[in-house]
PDB file of N, CA and C in Angstrom:
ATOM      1  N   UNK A   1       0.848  -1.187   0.000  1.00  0.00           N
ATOM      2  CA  UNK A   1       0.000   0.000   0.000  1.00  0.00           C
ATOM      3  C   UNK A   1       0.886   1.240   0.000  1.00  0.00           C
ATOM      4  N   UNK A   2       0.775   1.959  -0.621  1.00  0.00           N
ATOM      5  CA  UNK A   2       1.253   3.605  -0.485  1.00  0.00           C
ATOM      6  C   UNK A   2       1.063   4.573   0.515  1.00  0.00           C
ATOM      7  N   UNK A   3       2.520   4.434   1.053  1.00  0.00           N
ATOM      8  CA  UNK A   3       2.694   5.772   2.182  1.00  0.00           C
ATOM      9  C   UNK A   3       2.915   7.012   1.979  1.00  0.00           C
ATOM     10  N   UNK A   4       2.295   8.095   2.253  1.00  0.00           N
ATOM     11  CA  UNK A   4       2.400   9.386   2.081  1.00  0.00           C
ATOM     12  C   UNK A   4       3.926   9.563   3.148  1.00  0.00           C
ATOM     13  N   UNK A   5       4.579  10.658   2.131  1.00  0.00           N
ATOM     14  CA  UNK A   5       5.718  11.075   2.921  1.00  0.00           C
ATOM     15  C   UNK A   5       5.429  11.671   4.117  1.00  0.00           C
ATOM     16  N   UNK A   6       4.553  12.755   4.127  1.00  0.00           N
ATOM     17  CA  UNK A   6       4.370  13.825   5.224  1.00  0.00           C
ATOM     18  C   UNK A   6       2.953  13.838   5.021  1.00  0.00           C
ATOM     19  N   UNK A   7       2.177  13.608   6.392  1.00  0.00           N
ATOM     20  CA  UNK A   7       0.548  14.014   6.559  1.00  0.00           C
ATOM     21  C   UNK A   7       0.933  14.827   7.929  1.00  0.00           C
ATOM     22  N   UNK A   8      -0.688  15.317   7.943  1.00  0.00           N
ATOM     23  CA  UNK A   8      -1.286  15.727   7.159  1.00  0.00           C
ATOM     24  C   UNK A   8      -0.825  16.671   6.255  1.00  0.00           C
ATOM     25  N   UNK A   9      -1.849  17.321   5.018  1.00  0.00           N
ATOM     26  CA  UNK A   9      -1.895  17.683   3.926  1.00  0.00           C
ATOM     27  C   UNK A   9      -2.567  19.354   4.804  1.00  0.00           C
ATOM     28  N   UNK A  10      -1.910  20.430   4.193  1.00  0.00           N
ATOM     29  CA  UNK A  10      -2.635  21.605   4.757  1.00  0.00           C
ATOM     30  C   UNK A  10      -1.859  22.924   3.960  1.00  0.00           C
ATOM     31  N   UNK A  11      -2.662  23.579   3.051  1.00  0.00           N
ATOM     32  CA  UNK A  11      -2.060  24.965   2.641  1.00  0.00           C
ATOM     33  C   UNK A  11      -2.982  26.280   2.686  1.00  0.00           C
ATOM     34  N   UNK A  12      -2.198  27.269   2.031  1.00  0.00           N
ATOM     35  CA  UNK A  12      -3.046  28.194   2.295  1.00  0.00           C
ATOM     36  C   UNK A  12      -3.249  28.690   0.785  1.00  0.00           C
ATOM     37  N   UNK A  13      -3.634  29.332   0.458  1.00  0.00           N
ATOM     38  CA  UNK A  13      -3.298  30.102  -1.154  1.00  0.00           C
ATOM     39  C   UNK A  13      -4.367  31.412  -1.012  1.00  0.00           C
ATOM     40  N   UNK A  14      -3.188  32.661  -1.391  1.00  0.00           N
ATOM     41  CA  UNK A  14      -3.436  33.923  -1.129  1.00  0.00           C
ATOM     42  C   UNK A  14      -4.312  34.435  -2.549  1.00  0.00           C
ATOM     43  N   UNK A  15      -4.818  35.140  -1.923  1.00  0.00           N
ATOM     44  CA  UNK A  15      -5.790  35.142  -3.573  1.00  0.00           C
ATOM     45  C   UNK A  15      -4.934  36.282  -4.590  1.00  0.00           C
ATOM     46  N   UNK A  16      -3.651  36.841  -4.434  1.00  0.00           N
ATOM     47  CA  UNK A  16      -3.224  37.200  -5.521  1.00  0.00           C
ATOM     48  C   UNK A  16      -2.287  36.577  -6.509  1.00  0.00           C
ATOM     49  N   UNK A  17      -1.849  34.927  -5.881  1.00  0.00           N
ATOM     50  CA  UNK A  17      -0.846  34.167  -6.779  1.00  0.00           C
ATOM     51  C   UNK A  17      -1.365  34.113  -8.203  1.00  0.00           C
ATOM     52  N   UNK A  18      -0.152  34.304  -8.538  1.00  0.00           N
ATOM     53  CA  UNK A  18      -0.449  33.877 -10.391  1.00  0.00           C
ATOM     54  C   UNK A  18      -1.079  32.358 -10.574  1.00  0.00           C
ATOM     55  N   UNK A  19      -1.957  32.453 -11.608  1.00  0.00           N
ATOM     56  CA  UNK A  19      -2.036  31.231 -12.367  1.00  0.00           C
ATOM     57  C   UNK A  19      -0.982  30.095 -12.142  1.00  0.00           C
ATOM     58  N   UNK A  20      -1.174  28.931 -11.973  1.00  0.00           N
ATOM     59  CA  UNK A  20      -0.102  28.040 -12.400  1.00  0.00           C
ATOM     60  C   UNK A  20       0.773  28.047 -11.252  1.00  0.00           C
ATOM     61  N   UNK A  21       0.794  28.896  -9.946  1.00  0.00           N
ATOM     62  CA  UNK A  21       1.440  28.817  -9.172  1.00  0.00           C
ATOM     63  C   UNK A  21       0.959  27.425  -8.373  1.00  0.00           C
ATOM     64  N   UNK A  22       2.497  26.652  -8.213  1.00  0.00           N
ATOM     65  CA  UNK A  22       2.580  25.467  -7.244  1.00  0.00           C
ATOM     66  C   UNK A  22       1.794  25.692  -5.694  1.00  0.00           C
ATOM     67  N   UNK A  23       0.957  25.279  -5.039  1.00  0.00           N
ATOM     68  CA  UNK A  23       0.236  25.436  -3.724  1.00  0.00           C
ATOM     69  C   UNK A  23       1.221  24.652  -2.707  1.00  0.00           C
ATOM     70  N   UNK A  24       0.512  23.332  -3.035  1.00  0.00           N
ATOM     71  CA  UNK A  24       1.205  22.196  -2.122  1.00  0.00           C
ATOM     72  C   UNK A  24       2.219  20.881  -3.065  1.00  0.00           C
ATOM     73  N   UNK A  25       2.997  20.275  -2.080  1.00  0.00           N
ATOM     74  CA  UNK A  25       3.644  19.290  -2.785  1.00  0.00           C
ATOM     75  C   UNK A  25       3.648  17.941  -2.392  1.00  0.00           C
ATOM     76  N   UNK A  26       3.059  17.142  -2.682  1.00  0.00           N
ATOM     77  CA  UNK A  26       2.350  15.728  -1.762  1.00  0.00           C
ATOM     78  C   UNK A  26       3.499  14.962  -2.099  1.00  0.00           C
ATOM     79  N   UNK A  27       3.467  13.857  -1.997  1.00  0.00           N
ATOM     80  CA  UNK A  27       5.275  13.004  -2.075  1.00  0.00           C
ATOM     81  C   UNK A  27       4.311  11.524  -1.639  1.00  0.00           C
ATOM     82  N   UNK A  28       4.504  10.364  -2.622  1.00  0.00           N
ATOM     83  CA  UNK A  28       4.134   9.085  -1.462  1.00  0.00           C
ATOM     84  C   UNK A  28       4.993   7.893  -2.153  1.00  0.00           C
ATOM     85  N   UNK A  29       4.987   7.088  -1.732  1.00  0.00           N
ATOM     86  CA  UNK A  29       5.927   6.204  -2.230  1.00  0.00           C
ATOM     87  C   UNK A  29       5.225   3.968  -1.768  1.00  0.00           C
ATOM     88  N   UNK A  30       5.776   3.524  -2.410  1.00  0.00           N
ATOM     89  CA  UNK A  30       5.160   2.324  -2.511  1.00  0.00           C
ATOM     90  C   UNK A  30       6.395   0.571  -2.519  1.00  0.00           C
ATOM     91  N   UNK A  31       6.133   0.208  -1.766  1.00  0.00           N
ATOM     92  CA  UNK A  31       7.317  -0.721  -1.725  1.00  0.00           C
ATOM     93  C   UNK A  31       7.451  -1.965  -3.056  1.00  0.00           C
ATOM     94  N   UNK A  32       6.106  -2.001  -3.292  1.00  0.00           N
ATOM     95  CA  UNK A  32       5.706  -2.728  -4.740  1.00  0.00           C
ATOM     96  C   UNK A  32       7.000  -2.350  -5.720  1.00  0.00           C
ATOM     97  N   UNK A  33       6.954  -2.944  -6.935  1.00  0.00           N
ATOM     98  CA  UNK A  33       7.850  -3.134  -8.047  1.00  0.00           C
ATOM     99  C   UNK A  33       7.249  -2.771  -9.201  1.00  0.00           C
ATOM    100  N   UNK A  34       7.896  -2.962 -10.306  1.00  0.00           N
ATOM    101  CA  UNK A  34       7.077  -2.367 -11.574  1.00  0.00           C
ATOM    102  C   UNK A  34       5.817  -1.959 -11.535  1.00  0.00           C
ATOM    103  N   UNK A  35       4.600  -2.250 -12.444  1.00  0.00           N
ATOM    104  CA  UNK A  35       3.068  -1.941 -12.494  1.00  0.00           C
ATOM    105  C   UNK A  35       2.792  -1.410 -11.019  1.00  0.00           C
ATOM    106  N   UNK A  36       2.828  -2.534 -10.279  1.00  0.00           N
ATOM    107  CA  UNK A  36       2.171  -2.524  -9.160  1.00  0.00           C
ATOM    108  C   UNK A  36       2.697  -1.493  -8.352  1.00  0.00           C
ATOM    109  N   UNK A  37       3.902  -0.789  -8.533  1.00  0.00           N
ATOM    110  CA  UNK A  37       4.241   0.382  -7.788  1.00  0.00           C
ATOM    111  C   UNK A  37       3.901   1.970  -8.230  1.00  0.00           C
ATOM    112  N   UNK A  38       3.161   1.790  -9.337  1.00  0.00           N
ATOM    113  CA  UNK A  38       2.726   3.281 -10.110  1.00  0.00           C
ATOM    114  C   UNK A  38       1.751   3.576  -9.340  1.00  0.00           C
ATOM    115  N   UNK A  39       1.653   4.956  -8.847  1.00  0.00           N
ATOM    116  CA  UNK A  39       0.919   5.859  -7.808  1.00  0.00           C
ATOM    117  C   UNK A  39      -0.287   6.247  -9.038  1.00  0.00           C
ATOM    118  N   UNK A  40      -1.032   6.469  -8.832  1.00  0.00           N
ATOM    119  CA  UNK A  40      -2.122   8.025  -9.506  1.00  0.00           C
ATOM    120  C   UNK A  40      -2.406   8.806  -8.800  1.00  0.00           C
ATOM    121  N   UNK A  41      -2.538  10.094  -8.826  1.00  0.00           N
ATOM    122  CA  UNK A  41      -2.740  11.073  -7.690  1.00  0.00           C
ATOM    123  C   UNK A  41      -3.918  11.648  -8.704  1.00  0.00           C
ATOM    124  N   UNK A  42      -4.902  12.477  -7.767  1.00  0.00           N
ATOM    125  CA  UNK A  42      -6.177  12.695  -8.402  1.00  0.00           C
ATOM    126  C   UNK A  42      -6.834  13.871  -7.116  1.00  0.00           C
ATOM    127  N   UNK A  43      -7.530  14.915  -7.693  1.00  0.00           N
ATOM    128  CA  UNK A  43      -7.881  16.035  -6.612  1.00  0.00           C
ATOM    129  C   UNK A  43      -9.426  15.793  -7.114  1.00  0.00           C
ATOM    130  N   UNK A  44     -10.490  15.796  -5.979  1.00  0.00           N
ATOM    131  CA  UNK A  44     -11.553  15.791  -6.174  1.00  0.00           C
ATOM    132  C   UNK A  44     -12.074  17.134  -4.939  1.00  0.00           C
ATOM    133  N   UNK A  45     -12.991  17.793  -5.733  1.00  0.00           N
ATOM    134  CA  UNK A  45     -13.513  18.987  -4.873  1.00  0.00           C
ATOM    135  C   UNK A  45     -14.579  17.884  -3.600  1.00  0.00           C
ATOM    136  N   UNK A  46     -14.283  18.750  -2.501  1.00  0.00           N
ATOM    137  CA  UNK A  46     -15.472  18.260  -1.551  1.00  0.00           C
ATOM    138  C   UNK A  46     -16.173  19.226  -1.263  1.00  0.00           C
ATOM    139  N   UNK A  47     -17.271  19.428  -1.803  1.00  0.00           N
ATOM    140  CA  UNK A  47     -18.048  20.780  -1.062  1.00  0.00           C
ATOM    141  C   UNK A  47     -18.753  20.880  -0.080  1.00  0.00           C
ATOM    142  N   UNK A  48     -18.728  21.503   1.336  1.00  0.00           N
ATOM    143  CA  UNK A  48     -19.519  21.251   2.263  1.00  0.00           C
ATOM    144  C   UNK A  48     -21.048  21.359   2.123  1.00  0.00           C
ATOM    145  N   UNK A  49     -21.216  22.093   1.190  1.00  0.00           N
ATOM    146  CA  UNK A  49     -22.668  21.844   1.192  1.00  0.00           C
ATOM    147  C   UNK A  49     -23.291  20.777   1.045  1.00  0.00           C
ATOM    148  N   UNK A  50     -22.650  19.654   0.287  1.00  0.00           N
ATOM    149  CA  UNK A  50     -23.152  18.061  -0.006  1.00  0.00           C
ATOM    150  C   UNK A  50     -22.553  17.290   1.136  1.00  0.00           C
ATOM    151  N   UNK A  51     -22.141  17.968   2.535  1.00  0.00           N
ATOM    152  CA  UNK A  51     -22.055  17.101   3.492  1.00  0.00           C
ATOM    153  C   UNK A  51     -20.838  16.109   3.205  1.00  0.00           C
ATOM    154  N   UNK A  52     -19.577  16.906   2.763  1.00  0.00           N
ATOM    155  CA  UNK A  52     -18.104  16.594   1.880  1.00  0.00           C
ATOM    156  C   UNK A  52     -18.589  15.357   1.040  1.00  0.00           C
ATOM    157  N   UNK A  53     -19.746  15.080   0.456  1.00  0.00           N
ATOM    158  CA  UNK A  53     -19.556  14.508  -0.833  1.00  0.00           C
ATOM    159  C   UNK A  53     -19.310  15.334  -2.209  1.00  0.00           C
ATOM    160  N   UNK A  54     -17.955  14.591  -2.973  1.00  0.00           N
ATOM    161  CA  UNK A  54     -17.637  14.892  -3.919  1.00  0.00           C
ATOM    162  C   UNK A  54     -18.789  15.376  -4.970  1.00  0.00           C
ATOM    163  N   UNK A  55     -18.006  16.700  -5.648  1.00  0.00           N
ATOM    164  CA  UNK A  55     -19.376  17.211  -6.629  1.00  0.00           C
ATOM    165  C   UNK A  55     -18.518  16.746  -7.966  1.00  0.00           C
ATOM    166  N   UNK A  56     -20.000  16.335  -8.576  1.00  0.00           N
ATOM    167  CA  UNK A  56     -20.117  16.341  -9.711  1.00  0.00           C
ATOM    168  C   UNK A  56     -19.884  16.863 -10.734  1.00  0.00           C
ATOM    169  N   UNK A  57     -19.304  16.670 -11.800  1.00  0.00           N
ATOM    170  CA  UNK A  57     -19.590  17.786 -13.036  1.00  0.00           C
ATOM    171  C   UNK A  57     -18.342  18.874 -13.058  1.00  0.00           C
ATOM    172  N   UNK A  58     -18.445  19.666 -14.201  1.00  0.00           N
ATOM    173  CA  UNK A  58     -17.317  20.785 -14.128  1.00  0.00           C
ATOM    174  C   UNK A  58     -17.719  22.019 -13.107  1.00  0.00           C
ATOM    175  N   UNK A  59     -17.493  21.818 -12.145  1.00  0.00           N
ATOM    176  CA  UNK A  59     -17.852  23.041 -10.555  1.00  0.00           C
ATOM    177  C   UNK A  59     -16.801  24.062 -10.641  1.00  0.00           C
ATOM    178  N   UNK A  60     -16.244  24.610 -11.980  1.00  0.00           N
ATOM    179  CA  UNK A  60     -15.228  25.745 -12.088  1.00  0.00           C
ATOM    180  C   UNK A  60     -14.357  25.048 -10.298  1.00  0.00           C
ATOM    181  N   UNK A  61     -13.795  23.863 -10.579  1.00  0.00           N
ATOM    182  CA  UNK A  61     -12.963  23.970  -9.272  1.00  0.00           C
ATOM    183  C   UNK A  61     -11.052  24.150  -9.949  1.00  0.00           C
ATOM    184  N   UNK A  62     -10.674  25.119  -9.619  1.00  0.00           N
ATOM    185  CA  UNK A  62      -9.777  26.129  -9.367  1.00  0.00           C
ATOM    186  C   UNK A  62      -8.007  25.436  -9.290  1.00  0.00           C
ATOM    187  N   UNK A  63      -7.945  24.197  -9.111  1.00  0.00           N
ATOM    188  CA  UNK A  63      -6.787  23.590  -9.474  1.00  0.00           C
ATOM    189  C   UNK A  63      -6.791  22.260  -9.698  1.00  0.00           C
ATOM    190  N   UNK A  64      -5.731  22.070  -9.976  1.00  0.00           N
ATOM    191  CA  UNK A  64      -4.932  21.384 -11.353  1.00  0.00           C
ATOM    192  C   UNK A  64      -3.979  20.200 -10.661  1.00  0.00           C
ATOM    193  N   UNK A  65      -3.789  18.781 -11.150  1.00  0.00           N
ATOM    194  CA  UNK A  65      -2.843  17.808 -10.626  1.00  0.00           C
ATOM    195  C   UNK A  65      -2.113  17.335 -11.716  1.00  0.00           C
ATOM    196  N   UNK A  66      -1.404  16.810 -11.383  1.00  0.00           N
ATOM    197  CA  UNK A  66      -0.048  16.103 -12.372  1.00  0.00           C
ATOM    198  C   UNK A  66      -0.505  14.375 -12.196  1.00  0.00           C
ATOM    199  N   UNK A  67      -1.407  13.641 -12.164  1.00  0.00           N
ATOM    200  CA  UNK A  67      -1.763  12.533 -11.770  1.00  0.00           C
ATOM    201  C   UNK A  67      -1.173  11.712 -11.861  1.00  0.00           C
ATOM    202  N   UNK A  68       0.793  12.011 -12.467  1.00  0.00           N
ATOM    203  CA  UNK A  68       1.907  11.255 -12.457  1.00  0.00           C
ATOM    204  C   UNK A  68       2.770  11.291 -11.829  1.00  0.00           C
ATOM    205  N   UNK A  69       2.973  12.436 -11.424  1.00  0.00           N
ATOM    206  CA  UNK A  69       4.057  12.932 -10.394  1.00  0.00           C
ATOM    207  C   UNK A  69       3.617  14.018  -9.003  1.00  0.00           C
ATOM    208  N   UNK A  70       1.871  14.136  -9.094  1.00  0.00           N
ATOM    209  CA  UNK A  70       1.768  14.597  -7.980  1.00  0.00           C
ATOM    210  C   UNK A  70       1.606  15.880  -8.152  1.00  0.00           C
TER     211      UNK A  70
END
């Protein structure tokens, strides 16, 4: 199973950063071998209004993942 380097996960982002600016940097790693050691990383919005179930659909949510490297 895949261990995160450092938890928890916690940033801030100031509302004048540029576009494209890096927030946070997640890191995890896996003792597995070939196939079985490839990570996917994936950001899903939780909105409190659905009681943190994931929303649906394009919700203009505001950043961006590398789902290869994090």
């Amino acid at each position: 199973a895949p261990i995160f380097v450092s938890t928890p996960f916690q940033a801030t982002v100031l509302e004048n950063v540029p576009l494209g600016y890096s927030v946070l940097h997640i890191q995890a790693v896996d003792a597995d071998s070939g196939e079985n050691a490839r990570l996917e990383y994936k950001l899903i919005e939780m909105a409190p209004s659905t009681g943190g179930v994931p929303v649906a659909g394009d919700s203009g949510f505001p950043f961006q993942i590398n789902n290869s490297t994090g």
